[in-house]
Protein backbone atom coordinates (compact mmCIF):
# COMPACT_ATOMS: atom_id res chain seq x y z
CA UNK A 1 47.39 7.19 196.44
CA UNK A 2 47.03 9.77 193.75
CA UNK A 3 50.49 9.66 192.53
CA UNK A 4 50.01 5.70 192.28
CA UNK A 5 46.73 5.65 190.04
CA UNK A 6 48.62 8.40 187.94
CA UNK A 7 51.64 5.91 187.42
CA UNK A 8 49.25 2.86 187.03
CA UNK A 9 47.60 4.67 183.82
CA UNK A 10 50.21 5.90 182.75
CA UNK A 11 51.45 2.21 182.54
CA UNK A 12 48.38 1.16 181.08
CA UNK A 13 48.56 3.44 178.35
CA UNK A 14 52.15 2.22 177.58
CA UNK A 15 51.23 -1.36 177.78
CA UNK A 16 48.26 -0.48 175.45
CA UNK A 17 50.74 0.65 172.84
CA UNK A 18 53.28 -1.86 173.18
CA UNK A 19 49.97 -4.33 172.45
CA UNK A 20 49.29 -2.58 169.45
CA UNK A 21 52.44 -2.11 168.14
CA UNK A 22 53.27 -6.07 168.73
CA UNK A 23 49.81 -6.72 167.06
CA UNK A 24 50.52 -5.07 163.65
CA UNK A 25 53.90 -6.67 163.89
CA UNK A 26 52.87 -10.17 164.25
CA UNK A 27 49.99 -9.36 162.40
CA UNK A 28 52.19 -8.25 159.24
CA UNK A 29 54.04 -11.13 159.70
CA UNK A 30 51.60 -13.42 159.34
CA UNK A 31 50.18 -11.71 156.68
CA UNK A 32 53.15 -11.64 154.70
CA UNK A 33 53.98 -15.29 155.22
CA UNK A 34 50.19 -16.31 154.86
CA UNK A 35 50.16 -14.49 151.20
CA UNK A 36 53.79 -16.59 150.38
CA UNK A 37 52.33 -19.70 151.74
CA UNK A 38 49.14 -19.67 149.53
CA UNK A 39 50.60 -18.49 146.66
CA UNK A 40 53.15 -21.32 146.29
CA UNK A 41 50.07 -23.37 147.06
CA UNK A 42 48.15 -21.64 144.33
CA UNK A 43 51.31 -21.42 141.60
CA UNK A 44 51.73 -25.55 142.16
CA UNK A 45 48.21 -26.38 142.01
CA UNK A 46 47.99 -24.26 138.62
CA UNK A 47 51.17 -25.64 137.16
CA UNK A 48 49.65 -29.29 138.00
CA UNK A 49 46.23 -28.27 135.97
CA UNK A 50 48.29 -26.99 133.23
CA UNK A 51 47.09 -23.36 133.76
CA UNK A 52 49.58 -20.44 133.85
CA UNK A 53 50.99 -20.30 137.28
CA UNK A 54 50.19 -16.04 137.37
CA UNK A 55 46.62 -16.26 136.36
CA UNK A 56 45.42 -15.27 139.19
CA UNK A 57 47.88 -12.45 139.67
CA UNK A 58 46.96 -11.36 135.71
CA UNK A 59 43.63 -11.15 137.11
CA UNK A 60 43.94 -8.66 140.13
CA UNK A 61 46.20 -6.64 138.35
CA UNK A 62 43.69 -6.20 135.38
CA UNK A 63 41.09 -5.64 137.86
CA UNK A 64 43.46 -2.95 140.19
CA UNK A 65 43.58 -1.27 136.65
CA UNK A 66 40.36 -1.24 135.38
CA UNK A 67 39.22 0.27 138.82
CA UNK A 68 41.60 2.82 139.06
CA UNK A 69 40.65 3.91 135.25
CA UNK A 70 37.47 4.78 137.08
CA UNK A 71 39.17 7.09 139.59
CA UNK A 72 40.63 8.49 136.61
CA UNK A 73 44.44 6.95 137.45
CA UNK A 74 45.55 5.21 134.30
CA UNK A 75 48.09 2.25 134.80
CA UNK A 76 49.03 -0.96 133.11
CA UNK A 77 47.56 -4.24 134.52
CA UNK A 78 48.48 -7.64 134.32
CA UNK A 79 51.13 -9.61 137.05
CA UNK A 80 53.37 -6.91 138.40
CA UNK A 81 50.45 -4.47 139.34
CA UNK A 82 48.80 -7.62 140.65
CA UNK A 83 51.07 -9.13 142.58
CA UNK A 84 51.75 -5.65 144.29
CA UNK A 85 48.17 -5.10 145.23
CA UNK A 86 47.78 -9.18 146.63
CA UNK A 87 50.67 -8.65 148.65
CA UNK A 88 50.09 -5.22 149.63
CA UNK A 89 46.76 -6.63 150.59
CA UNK A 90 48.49 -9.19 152.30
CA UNK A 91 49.84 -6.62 154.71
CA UNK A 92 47.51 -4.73 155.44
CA UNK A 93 44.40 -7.15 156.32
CA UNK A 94 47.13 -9.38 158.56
CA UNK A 95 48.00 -5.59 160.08
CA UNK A 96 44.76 -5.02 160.53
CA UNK A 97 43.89 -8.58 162.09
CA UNK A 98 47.03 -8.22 164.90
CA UNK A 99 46.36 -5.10 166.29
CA UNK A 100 42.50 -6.31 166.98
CA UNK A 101 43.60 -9.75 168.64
CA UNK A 102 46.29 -7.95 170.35
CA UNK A 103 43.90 -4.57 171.50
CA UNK A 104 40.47 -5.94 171.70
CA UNK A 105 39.65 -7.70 175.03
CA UNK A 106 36.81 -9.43 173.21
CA UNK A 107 38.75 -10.67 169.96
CA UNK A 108 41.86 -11.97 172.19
CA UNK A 109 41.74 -15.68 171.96
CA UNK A 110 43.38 -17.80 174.74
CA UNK A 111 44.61 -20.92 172.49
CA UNK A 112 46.32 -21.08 168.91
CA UNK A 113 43.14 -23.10 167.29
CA UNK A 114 41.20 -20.45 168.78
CA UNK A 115 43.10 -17.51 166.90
CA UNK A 116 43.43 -20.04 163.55
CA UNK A 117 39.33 -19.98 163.47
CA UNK A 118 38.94 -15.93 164.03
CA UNK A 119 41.71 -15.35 161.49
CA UNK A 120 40.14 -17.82 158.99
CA UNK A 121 36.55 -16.23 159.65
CA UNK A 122 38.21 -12.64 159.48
CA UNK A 123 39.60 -12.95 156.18
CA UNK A 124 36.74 -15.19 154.42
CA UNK A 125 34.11 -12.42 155.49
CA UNK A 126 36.56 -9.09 154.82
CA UNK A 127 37.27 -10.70 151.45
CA UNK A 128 34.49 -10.82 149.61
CA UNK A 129 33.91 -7.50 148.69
CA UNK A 130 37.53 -7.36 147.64
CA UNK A 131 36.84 -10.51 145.59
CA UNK A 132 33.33 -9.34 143.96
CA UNK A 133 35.35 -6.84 142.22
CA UNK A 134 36.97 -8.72 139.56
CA UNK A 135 33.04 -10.45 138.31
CA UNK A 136 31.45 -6.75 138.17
CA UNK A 137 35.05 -5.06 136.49
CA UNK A 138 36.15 -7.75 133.95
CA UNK A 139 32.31 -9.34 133.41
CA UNK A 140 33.66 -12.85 134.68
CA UNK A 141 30.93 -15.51 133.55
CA UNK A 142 29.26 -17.57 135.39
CA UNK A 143 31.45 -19.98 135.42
CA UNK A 144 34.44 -17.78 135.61
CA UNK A 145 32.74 -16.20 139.04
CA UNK A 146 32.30 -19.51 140.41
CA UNK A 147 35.38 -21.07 139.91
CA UNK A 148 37.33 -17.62 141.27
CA UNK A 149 35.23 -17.63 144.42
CA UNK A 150 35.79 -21.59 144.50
CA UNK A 151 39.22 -20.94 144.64
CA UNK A 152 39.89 -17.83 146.30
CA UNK A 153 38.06 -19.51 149.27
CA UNK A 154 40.40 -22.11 149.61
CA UNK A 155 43.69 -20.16 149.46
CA UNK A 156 42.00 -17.14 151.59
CA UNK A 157 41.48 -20.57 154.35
CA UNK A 158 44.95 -21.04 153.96
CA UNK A 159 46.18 -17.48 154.66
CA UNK A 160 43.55 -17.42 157.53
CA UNK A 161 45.13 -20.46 158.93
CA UNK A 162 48.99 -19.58 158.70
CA UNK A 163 47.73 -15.93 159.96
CA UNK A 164 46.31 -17.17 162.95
CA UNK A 165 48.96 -19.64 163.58
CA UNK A 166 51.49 -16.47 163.93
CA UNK A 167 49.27 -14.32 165.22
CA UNK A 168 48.89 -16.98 167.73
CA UNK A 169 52.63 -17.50 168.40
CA UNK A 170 52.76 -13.74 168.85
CA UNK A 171 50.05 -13.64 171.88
CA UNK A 172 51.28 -16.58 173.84
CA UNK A 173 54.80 -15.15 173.56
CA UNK A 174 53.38 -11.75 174.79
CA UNK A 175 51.44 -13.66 177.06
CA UNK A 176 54.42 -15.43 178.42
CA UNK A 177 56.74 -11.40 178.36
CA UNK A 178 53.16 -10.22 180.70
CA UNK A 179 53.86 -12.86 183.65
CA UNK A 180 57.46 -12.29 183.78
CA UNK A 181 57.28 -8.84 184.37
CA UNK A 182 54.76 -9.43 186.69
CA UNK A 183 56.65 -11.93 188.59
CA UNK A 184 59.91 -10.11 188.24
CA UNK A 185 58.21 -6.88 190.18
CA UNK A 186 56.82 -8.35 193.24
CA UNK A 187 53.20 -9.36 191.62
């Protein structure tokens, strides 16, 4: 009886893993395909207003820069640094989103709409600090603050939903690899 509880947690703790490992993958994914998706979204809708189609990557970048000045690391702003640091971003926040779906009993959502809504509230809460910083660094007016919350908040709803779409995909799939192994070992 011993030898089977051993084995059982044993199995547990491998299963636990493989969740977290396919969590950060599907979470990257979706990250990565989330920060694509919205910035075609963002590139077309600027081209179609007649403003540049990097602004917003201009404005991380300066923003990326101006903070690290204060940590005392001194690099050039503008698009490449802020593309980099969107899609780095990216990543990391749709890593960070997989592996809690995939690990934590009480974030793992049964239905695709269900994971679209957590991944949409996950990144419209976990960005705004991130956002705040560009106002306070480059003294955005008013208007300037509005209008990059305004739109931020609209792309970030689009990364949440593409997010959660894959994420999604990724749990019912695992979902799916679960209840064949069961069934194919006598459960």
């Amino acid at each position: 009886m011993r030898k089977a509880l051993e084995q059982n947690s044993r199995l547990e703790g491998q299963m636990s893993n493989v969740a977290l490992t396919r969590g950060m993958l599907w979470g990257m994914i979706g990250g990565l395909v989330g920060t694509i998706v919205m910035d075609f979204v963002l590139v077309a809708m600027f081209s179609a207003v007649g403003v540049p189609a990097v602004v917003s990557f201009s404005t991380i970048g300066d923003t990326a820069a101006a903070f690290f000045s204060l940590i005392g690391i001194h690099t050039a702003g503008g698009v490449p640094l802020g593309a980099g640091v969107h899609y780095l971003l990216g990543l990391v926040l749709g890593v960070i989103f997989g592996a809690g779906v995939f690990q934590e009993y009480a974030l793992r959502v049964d239905t695709t709409k269900k994971c679209v809504v957590l991944s949409i509230l996950y990144i419209e809460v976990t960005s705004q600090p991130i956002l705040a910083t560009s106002p306070i660094i480059l003294k955005m007016t008013a208007p300037e603050t509005l209008q990059w919350f305004g739109v931020s908040a609209v792309m970030h709803l689009i990364w949440g939903v593409v997010l959660g779409a894959v994420v999604g995909y990724g749990l019912r799939s695992a979902t799916v690899a679960r209840r064949s192994a069961y069934y194919k070992h006598g459960g």
